[in-house]
Protein backbone atom coordinates (compact mmCIF):
# COMPACT_ATOMS: atom_id res chain seq x y z
CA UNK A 1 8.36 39.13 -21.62
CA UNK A 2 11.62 38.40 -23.26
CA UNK A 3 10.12 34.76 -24.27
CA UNK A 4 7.69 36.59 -26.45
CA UNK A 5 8.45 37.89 -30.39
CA UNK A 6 6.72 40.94 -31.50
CA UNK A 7 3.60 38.58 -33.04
CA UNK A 8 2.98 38.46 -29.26
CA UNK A 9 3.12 34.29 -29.23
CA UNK A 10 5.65 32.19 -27.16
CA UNK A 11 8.44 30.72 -28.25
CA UNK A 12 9.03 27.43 -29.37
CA UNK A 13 5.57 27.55 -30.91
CA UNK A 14 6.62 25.07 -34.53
CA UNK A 15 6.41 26.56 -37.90
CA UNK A 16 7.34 26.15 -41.43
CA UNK A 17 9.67 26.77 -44.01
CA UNK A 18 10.14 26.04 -47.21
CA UNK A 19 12.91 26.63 -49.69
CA UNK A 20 13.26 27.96 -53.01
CA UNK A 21 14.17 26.97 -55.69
CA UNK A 22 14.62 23.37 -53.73
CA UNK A 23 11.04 23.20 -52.55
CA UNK A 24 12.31 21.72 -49.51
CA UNK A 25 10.08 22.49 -46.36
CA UNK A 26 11.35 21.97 -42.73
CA UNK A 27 9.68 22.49 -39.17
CA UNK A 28 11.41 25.08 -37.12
CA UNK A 29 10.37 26.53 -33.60
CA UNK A 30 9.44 29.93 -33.50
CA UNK A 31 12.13 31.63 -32.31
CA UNK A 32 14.86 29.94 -34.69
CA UNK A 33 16.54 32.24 -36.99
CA UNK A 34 15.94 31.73 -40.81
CA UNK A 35 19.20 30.91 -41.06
CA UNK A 36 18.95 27.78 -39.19
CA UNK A 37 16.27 26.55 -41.47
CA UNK A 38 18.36 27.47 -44.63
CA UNK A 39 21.03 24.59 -43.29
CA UNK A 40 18.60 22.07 -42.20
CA UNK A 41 17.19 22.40 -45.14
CA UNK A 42 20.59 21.19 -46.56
CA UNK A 43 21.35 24.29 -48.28
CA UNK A 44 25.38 25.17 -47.66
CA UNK A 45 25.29 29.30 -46.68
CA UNK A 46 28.36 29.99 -44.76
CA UNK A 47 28.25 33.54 -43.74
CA UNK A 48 31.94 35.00 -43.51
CA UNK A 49 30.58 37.62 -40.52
CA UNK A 50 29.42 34.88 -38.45
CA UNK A 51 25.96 35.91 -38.61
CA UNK A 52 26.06 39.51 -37.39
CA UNK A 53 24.52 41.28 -40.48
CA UNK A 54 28.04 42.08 -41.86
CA UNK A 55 28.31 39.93 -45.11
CA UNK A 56 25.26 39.36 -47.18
CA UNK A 57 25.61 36.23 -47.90
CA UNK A 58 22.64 34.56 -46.04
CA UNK A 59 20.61 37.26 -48.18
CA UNK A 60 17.22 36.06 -49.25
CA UNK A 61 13.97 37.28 -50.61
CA UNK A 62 10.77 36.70 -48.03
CA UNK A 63 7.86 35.37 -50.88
CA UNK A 64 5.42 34.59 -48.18
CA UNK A 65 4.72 34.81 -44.26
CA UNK A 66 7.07 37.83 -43.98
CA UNK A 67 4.75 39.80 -41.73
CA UNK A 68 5.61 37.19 -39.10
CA UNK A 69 9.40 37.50 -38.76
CA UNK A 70 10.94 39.71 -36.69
CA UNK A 71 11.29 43.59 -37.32
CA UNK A 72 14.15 44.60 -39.42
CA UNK A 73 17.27 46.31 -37.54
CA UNK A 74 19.28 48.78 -37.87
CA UNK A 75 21.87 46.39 -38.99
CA UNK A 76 20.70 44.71 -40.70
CA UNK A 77 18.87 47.52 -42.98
CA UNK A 78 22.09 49.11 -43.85
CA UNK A 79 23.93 45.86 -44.99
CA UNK A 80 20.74 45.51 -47.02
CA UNK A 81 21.25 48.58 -48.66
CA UNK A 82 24.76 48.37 -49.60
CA UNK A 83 23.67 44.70 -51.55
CA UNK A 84 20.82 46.61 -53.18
CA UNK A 85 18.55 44.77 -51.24
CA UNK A 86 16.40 47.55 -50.54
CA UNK A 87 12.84 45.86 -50.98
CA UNK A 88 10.69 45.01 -48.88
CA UNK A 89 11.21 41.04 -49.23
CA UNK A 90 14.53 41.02 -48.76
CA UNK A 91 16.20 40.02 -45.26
CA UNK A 92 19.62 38.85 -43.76
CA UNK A 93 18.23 34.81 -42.85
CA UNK A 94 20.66 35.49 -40.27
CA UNK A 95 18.95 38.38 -38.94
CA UNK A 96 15.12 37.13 -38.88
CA UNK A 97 13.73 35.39 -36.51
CA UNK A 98 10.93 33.23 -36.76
CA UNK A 99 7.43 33.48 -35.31
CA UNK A 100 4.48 31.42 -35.73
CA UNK A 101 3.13 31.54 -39.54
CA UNK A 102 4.65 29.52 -41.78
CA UNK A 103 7.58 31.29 -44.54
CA UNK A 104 8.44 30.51 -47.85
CA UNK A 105 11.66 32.32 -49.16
CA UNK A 106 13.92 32.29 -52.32
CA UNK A 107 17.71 31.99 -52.00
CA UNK A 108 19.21 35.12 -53.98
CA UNK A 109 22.37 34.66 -55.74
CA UNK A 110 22.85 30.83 -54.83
């Protein structure tokens, strides 16, 4: 089961994501991380934790298709909190995983 996201579809399904304020849209495989699709997108995010929730810099806001990433951790829900990142759009791109619907999201502070 461990080749299945919560959204119940397999992995590698292909998906999109575009890019705001660049408007740049990519194809990812379900399964990717947001963050991947931040730098193919060409966007330069270098998180200082190496990904593990711990810096906030990958922090974006989630405008559409949010439903279909993966659930928020613990984590990553308390680094949100301490950036004031506390709605419900916001995520760590180096926290959510993609599924299968498509995701448009807005760089925050970039």
């Amino acid at each position: 089961m461990a080749s299945y996201l919560r959204t119940g579809i397999r992995r590698n399904a292909k998906t999109w994501v575009t890019v705001l304020p660049s408007g740049k849209t990519v194809e990812m495989a379900s399964g990717d991380r947001l963050l991947d699709a931040l730098l193919l997108a060409g966007d330069v995010i270098t998180p200082h934790c190496g990904g593990r929730a711990r810096c906030g810099v990958c922090h974006v806001l989630v405008l559409q298709g949010g439903r279909g990433l993966s659930k928020v951790r613990k984590d990553e829900r308390e680094r949100l909190a301490q950036i004031g990142g506390r709605a419900s759009q916001s995520r760590l791109s180096c926290q959510a995983v993609l599924g299968i619907h498509s995701v448009t999201i807005q760089l925050v502070n970039h």
